[in-house]
N, C-alpha and C. Protein backbone atom coordinates (compact mmCIF):
# COMPACT_ATOMS: atom_id res chain seq x y z
N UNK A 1 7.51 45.79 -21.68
CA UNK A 1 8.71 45.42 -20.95
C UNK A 1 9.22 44.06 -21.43
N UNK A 2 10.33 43.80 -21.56
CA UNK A 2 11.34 42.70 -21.50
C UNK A 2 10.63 41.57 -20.88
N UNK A 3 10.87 39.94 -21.76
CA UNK A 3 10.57 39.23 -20.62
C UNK A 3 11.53 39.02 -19.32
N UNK A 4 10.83 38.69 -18.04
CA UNK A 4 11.91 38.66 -16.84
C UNK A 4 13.41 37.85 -17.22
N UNK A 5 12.77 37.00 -17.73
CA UNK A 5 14.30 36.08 -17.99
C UNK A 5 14.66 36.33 -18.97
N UNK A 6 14.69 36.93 -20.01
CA UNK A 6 15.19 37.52 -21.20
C UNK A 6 15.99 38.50 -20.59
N UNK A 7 15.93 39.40 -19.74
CA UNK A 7 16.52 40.47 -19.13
C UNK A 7 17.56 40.17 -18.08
N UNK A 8 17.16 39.18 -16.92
CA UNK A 8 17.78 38.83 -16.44
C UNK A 8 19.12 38.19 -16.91
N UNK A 9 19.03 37.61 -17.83
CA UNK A 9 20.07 36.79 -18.74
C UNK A 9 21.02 37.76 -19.68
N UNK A 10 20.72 38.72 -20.25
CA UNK A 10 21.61 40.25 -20.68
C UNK A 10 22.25 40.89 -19.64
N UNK A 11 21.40 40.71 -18.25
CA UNK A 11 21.91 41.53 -17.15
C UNK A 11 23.13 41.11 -16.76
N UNK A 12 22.99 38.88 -16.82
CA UNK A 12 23.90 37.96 -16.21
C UNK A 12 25.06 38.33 -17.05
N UNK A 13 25.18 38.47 -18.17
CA UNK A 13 25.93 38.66 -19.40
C UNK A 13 26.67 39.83 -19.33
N UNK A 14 26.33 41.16 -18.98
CA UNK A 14 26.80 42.02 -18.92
C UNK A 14 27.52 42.11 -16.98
N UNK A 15 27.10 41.18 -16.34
CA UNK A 15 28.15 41.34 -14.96
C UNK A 15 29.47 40.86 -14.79
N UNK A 16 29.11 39.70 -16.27
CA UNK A 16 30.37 38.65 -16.35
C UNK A 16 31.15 39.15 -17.34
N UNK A 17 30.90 40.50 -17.41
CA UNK A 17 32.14 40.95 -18.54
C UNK A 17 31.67 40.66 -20.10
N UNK A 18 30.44 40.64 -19.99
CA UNK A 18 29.93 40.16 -21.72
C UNK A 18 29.96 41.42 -22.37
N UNK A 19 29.74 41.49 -23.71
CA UNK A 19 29.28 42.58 -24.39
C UNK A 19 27.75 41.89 -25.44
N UNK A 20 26.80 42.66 -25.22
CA UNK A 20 25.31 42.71 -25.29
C UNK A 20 24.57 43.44 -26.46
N UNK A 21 23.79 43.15 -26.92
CA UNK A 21 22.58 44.05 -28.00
C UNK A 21 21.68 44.48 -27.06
N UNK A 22 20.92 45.56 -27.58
CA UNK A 22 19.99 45.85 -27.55
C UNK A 22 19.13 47.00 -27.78
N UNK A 23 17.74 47.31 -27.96
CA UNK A 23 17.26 48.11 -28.68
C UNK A 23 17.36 49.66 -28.31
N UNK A 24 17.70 50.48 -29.33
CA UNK A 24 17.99 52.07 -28.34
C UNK A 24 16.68 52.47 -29.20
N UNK A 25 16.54 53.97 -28.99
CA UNK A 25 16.03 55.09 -30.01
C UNK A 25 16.13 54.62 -31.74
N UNK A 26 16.95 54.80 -32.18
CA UNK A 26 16.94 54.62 -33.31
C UNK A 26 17.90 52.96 -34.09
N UNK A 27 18.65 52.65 -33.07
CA UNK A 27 19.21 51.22 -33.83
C UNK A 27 19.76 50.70 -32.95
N UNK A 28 19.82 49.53 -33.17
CA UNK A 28 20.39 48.51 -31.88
C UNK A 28 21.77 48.85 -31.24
N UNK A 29 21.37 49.00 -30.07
CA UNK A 29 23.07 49.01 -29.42
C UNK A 29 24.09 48.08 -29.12
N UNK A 30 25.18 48.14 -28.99
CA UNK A 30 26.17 47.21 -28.56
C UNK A 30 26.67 47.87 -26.98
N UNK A 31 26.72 47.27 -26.18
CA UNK A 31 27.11 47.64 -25.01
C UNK A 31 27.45 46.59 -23.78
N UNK A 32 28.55 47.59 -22.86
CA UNK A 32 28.67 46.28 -21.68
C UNK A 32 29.41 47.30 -20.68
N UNK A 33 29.47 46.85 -19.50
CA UNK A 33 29.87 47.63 -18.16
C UNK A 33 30.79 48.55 -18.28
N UNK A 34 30.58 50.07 -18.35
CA UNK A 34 31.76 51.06 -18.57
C UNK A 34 33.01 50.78 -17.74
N UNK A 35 32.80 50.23 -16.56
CA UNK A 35 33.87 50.08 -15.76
C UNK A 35 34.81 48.94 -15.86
N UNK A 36 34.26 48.31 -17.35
CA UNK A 36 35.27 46.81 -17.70
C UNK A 36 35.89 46.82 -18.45
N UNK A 37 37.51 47.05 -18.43
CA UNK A 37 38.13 47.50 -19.41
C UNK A 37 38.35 46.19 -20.54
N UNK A 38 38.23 45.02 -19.92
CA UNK A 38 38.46 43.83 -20.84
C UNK A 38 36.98 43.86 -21.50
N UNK A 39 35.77 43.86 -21.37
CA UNK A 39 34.59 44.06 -21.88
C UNK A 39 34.91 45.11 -23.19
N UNK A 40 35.25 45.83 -22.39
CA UNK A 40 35.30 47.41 -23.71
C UNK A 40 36.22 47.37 -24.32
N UNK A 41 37.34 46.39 -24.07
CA UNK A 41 38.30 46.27 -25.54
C UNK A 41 37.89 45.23 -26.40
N UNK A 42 36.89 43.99 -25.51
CA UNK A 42 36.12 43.36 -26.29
C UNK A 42 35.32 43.85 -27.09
N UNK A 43 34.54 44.93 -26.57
CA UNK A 43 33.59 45.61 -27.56
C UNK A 43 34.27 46.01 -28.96
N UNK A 44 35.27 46.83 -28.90
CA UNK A 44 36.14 47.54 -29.66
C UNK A 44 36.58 46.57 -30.74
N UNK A 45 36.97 45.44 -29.96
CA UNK A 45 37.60 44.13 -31.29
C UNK A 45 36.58 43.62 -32.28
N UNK A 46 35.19 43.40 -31.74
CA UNK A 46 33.97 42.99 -32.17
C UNK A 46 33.58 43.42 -33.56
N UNK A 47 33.76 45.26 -32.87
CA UNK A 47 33.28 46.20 -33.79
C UNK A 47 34.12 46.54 -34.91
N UNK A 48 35.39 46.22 -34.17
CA UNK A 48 36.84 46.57 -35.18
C UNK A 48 36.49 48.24 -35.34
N UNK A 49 36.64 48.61 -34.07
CA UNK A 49 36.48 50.23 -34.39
C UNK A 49 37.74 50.73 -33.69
N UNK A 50 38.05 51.65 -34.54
CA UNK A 50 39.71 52.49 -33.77
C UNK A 50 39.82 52.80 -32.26
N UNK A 51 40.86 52.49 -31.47
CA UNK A 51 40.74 53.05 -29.63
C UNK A 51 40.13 54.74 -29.59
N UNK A 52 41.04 55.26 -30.44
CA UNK A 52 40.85 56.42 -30.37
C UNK A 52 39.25 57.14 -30.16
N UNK A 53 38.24 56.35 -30.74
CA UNK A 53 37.16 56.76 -31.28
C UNK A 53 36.50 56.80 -29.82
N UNK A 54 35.58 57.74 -29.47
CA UNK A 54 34.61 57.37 -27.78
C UNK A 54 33.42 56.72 -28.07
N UNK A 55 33.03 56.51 -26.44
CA UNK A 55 31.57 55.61 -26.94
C UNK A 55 30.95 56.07 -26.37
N UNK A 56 29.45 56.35 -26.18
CA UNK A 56 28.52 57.05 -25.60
C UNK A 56 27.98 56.17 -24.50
N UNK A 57 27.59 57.08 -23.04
CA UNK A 57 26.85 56.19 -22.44
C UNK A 57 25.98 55.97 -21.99
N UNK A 58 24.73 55.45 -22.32
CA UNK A 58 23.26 55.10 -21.96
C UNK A 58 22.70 55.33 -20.41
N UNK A 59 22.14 55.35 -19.81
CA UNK A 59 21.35 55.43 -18.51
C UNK A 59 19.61 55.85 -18.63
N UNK A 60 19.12 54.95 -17.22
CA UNK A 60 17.70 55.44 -16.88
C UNK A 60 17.54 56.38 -16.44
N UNK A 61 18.06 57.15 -15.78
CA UNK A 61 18.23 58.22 -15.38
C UNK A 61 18.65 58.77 -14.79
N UNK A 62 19.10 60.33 -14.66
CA UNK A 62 20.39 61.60 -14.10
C UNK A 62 21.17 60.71 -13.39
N UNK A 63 21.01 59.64 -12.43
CA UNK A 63 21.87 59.41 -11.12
C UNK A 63 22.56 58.74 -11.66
N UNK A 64 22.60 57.61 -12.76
CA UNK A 64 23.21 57.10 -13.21
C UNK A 64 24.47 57.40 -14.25
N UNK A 65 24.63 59.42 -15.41
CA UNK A 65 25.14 59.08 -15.33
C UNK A 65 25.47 60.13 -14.59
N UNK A 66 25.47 61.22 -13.73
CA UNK A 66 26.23 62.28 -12.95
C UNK A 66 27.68 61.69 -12.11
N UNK A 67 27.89 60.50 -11.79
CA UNK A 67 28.68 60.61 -11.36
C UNK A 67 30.54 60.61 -12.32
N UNK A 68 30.27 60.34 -13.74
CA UNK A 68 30.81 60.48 -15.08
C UNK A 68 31.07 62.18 -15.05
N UNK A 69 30.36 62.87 -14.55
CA UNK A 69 30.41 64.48 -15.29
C UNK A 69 31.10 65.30 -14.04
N UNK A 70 32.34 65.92 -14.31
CA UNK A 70 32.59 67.14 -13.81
C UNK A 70 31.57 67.80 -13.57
N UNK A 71 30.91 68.01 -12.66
CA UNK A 71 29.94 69.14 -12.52
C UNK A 71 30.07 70.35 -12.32
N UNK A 72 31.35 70.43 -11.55
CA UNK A 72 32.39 72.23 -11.35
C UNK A 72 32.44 72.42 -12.59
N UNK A 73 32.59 71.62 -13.72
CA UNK A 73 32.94 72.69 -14.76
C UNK A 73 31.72 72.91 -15.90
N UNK A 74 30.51 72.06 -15.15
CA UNK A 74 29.34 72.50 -16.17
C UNK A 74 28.65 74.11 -15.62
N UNK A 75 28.24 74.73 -16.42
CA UNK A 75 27.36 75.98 -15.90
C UNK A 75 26.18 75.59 -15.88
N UNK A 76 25.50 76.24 -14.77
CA UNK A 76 23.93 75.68 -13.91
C UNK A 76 23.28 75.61 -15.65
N UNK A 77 23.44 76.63 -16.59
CA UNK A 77 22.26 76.93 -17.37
C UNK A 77 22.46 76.05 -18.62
N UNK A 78 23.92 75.35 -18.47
CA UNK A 78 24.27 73.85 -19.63
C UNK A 78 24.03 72.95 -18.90
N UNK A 79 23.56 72.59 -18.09
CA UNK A 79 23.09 71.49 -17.04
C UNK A 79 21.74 71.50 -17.11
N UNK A 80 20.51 72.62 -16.88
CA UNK A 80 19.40 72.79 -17.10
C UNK A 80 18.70 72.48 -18.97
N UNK A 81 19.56 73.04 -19.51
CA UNK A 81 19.46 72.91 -20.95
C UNK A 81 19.25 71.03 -21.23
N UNK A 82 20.54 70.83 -20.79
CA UNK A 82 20.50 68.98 -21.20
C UNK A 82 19.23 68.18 -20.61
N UNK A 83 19.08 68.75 -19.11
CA UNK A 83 18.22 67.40 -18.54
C UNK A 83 17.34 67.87 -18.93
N UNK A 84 16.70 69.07 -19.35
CA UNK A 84 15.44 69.08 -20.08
C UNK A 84 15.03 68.44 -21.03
N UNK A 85 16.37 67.82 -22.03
CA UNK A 85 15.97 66.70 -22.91
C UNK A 85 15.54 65.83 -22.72
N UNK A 86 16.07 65.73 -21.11
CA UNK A 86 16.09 63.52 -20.76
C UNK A 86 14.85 63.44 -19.79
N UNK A 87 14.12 62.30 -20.00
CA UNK A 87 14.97 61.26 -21.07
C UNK A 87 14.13 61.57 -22.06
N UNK A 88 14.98 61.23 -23.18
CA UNK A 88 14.78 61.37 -24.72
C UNK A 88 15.70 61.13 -25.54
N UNK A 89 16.14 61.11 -27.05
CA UNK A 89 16.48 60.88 -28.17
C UNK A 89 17.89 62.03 -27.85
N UNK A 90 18.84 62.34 -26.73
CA UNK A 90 19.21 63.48 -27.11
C UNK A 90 20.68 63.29 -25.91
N UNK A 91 21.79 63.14 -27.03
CA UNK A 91 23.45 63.05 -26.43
C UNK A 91 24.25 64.39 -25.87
N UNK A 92 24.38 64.25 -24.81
CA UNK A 92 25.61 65.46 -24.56
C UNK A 92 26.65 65.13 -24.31
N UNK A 93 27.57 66.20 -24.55
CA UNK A 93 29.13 65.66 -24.44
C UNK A 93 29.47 66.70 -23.27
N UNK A 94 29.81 65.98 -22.09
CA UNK A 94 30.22 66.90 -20.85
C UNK A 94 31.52 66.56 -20.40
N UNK A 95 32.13 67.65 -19.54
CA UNK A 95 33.31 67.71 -19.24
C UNK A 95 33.12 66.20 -18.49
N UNK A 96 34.07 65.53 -18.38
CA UNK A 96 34.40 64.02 -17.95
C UNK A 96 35.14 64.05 -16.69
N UNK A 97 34.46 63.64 -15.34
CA UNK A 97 35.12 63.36 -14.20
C UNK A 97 35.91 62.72 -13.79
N UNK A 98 36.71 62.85 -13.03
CA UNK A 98 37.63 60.95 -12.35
C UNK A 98 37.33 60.17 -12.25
N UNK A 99 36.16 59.78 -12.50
CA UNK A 99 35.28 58.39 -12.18
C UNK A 99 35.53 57.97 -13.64
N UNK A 100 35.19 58.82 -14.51
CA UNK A 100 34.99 58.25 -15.91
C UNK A 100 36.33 57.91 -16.40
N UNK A 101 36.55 56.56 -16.48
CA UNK A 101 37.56 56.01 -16.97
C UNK A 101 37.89 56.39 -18.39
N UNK A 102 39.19 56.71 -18.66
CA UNK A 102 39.51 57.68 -20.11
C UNK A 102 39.23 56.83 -21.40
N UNK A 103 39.42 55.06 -21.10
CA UNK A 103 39.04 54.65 -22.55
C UNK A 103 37.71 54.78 -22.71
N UNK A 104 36.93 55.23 -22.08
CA UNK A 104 35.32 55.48 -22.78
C UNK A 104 35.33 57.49 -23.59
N UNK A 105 36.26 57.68 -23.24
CA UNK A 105 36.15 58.93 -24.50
C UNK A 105 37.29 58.98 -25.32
N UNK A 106 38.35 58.10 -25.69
CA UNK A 106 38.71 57.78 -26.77
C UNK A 106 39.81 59.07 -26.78
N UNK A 107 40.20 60.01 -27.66
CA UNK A 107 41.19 61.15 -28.14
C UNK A 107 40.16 62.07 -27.73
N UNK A 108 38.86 61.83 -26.83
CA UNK A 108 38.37 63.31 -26.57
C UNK A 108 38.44 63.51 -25.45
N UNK A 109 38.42 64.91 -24.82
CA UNK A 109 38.40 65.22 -23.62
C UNK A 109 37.11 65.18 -22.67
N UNK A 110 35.81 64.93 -23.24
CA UNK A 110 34.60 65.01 -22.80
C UNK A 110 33.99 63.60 -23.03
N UNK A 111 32.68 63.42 -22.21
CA UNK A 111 32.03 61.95 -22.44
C UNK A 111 30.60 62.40 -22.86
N UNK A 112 30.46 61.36 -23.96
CA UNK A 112 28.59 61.76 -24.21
C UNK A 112 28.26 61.01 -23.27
N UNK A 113 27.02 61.17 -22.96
CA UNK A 113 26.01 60.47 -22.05
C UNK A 113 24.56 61.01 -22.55
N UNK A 114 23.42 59.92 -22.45
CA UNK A 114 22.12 60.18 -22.87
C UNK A 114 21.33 59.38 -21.68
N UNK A 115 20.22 59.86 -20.93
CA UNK A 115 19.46 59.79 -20.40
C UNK A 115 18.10 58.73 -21.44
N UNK A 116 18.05 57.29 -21.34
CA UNK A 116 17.47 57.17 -22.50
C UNK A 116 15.60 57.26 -21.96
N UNK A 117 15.27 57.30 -22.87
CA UNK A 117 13.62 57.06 -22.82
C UNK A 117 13.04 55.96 -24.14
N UNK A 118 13.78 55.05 -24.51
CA UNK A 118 13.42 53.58 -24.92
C UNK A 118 13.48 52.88 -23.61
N UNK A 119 12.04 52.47 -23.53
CA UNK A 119 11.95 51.90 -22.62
C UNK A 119 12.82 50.26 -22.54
N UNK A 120 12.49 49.35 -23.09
CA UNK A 120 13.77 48.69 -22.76
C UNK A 120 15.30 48.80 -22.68
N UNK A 121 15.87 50.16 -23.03
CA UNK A 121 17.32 50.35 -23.01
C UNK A 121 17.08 50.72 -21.68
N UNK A 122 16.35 51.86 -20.99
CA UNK A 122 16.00 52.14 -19.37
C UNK A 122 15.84 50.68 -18.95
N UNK A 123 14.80 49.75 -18.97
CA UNK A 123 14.83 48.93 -18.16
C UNK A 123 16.35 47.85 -18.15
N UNK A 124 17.12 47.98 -18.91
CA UNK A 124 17.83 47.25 -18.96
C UNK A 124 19.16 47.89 -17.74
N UNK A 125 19.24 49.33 -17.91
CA UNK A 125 20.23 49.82 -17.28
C UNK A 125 19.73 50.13 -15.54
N UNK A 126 18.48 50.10 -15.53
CA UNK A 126 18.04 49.95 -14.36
C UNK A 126 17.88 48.40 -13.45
N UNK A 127 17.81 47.38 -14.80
CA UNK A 127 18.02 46.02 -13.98
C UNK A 127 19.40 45.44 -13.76
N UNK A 128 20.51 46.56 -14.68
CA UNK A 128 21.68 46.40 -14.73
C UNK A 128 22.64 47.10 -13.06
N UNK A 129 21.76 48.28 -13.04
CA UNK A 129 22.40 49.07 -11.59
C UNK A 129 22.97 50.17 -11.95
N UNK A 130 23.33 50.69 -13.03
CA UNK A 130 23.75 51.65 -14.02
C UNK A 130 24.03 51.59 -15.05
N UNK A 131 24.46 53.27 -15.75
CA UNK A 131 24.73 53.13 -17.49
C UNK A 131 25.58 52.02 -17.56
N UNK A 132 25.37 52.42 -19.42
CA UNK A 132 25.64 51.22 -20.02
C UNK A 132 26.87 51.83 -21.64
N UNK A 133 27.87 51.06 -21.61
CA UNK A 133 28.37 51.82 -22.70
C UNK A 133 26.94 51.52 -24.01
N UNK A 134 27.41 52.33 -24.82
CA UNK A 134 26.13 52.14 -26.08
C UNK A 134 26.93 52.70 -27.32
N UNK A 135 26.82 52.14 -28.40
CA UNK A 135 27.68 52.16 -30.07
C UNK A 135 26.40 51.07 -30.32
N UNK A 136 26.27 51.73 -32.03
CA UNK A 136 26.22 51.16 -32.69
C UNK A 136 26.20 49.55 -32.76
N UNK A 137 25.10 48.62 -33.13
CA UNK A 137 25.31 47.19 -33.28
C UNK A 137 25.86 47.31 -34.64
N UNK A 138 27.20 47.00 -35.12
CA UNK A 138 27.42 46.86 -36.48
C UNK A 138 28.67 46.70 -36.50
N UNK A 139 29.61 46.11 -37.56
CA UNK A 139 30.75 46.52 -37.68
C UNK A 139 31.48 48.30 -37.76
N UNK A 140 32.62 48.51 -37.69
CA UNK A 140 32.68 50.06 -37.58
C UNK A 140 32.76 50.24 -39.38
N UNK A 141 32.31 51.17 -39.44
CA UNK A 141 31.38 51.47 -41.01
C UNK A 141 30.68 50.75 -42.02
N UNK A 142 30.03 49.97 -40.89
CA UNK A 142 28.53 48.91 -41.81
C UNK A 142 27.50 49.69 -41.51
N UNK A 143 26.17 49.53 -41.79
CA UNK A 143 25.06 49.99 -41.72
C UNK A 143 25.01 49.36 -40.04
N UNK A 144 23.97 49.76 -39.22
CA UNK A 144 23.92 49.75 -37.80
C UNK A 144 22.37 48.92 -37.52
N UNK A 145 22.83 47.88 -37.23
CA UNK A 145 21.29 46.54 -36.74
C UNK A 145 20.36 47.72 -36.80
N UNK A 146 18.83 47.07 -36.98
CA UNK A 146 17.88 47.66 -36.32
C UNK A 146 17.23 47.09 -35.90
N UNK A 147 17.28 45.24 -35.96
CA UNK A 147 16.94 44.61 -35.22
C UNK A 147 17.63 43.58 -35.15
N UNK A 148 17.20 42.75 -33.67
CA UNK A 148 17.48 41.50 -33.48
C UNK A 148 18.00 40.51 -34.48
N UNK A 149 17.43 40.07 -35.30
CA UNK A 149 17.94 39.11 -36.50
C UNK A 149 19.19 39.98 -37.39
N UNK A 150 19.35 41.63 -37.18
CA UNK A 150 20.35 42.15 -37.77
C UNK A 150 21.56 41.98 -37.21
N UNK A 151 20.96 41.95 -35.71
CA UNK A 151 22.41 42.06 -35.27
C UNK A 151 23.31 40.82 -35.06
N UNK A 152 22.53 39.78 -35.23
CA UNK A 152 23.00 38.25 -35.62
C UNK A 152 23.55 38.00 -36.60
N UNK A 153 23.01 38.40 -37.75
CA UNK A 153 23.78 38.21 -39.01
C UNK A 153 25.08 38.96 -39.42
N UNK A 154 25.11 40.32 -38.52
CA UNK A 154 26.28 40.94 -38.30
C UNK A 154 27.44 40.67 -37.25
N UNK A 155 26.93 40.18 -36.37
CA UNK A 155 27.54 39.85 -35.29
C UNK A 155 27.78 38.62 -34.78
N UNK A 156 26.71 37.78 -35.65
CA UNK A 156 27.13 36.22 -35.06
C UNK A 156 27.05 36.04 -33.65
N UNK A 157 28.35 35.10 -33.56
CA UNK A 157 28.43 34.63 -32.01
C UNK A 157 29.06 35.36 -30.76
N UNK A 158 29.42 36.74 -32.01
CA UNK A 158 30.71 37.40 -31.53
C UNK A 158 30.74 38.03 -29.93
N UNK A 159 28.71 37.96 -29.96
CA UNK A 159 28.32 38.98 -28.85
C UNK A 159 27.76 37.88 -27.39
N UNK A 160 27.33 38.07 -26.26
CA UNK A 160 26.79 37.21 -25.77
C UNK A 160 25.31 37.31 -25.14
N UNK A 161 24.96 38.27 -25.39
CA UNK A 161 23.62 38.52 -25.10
C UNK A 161 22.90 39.31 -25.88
N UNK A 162 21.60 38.70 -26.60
CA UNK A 162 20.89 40.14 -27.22
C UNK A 162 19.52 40.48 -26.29
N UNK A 163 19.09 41.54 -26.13
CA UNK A 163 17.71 41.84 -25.85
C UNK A 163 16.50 42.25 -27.05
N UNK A 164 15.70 41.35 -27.38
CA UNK A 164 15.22 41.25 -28.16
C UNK A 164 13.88 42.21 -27.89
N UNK A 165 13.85 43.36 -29.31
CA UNK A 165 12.41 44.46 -28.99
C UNK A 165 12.83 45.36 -30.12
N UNK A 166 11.88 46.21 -29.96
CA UNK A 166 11.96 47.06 -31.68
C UNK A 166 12.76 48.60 -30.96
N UNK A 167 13.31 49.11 -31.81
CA UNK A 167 14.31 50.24 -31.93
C UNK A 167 12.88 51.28 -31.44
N UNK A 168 13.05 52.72 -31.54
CA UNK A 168 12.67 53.80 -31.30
C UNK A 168 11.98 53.81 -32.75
N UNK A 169 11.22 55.51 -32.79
CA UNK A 169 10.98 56.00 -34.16
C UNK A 169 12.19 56.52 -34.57
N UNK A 170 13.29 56.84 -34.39
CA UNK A 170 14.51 57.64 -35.34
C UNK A 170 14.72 57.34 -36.04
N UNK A 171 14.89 57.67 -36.97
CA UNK A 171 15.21 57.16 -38.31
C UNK A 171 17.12 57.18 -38.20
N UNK A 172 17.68 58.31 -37.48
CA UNK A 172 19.34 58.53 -37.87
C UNK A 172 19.38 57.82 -36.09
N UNK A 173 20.78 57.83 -35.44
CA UNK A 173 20.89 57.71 -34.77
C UNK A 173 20.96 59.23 -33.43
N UNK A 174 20.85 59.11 -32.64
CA UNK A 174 20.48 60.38 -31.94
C UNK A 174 21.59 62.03 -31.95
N UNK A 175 20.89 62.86 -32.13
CA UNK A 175 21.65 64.09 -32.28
C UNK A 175 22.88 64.06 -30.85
N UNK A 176 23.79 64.50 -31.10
CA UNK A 176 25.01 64.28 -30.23
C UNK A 176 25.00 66.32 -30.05
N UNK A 177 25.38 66.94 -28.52
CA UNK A 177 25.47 68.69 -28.55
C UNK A 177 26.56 67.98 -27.30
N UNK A 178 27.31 69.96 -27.99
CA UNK A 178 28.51 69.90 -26.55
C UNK A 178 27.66 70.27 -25.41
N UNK A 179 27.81 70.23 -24.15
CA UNK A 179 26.67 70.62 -23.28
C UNK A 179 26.94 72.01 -22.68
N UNK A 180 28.34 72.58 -23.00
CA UNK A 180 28.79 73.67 -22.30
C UNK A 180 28.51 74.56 -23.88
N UNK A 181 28.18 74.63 -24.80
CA UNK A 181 28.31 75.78 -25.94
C UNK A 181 27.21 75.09 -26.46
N UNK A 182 26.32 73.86 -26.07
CA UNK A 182 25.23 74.13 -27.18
C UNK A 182 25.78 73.41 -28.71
N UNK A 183 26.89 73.59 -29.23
CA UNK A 183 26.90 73.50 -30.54
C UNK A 183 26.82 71.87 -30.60
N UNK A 184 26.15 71.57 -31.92
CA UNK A 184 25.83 70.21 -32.49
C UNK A 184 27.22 69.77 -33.12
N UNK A 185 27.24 68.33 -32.73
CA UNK A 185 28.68 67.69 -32.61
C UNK A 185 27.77 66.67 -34.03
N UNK A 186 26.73 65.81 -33.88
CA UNK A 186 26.19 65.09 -34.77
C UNK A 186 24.35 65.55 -34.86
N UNK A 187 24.15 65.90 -36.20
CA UNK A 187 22.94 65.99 -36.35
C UNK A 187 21.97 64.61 -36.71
């Protein structure tokens, strides 16, 4: 686990509208409060990544992110399918509720969300109170941090909090499926 005040201080960072590092599954994330739209256009400027593009969103677990997902329009047996992944290494893209504010899926109609099982990305979203947006630590088409000292040299000052700890075993970043057809969106 995180030290207390190492965490606490990402947590402080991300209430005040910061945008944050820290370690996922396979490479460092960039992330900050889905519900902050000045945060998440901060994120966006950081990264210099297109509006259009969506961002995925992290959580410790189901409760955090269900309230993001249409659930009328998931079927019981694409709902059973996903949480059997979580938590784990593994993105779905579900129909997107009223809650889920539209700049977090970009030109799509659906939101990924991943249930994580890196334990410091969970403890972080659990000392946070919920998900967490999550992209890539990197510029938009640089190679993607995999650690701490990466995401400094990429990111500089640009960010205001990192959580410092080692990535997952993945080597790619996590497989992305639609959750209603199953089909693989990113392998």
């Amino acid at each position: 686990m995180p030290d207390a005040d190492a965490l606490a201080d990402v947590v402080a960072a991300l209430r005040a509208g910061g945008v944050v590092a820290y370690p996922t599954e396979a490479v460092y994330g960039l992330g900050c409060d889905p519900g902050n739209r000045r945060a998440f256009d901060r994120l966006f400027a950081i990264k210099r990544r297109p509006p259009t593009q969506g961002v995925l969103l992290i959580a410790a677990d189901f409760s955090q992110v269900e309230p993001y997902i249409d659930l009328a329009a998931v079927p019981a047996e694409s709902m059973r399918r996903a949480q059997a992944t979580w938590p784990g290494p593994h993105t779905w893209i579900f129909p997107r509720s009223a809650l889920a504010p539209a700049w977090l899926a970009g030109a799509h109609a659906g939101i990924a969300l991943r249930v994580t099982a890196h334990p410091l990305a969970a403890e972080l979203c659990r000392a946070f109170g919920g998900a967490l947006v999550s992209t890539s630590a990197n510029r938009h088409g640089e190679p993607p941090a995999r650690t701490a000292t990466d995401v400094r040299a990429a990111l500089g000052d640009e960010i205001d909090a990192v959580l410092n700890g080692s990535v997952g075993g993945l080597e790619r970043p996590t497989p992305i499926r639609d959750a209603i057809s199953g089909d693989a969106v990113r392998l």
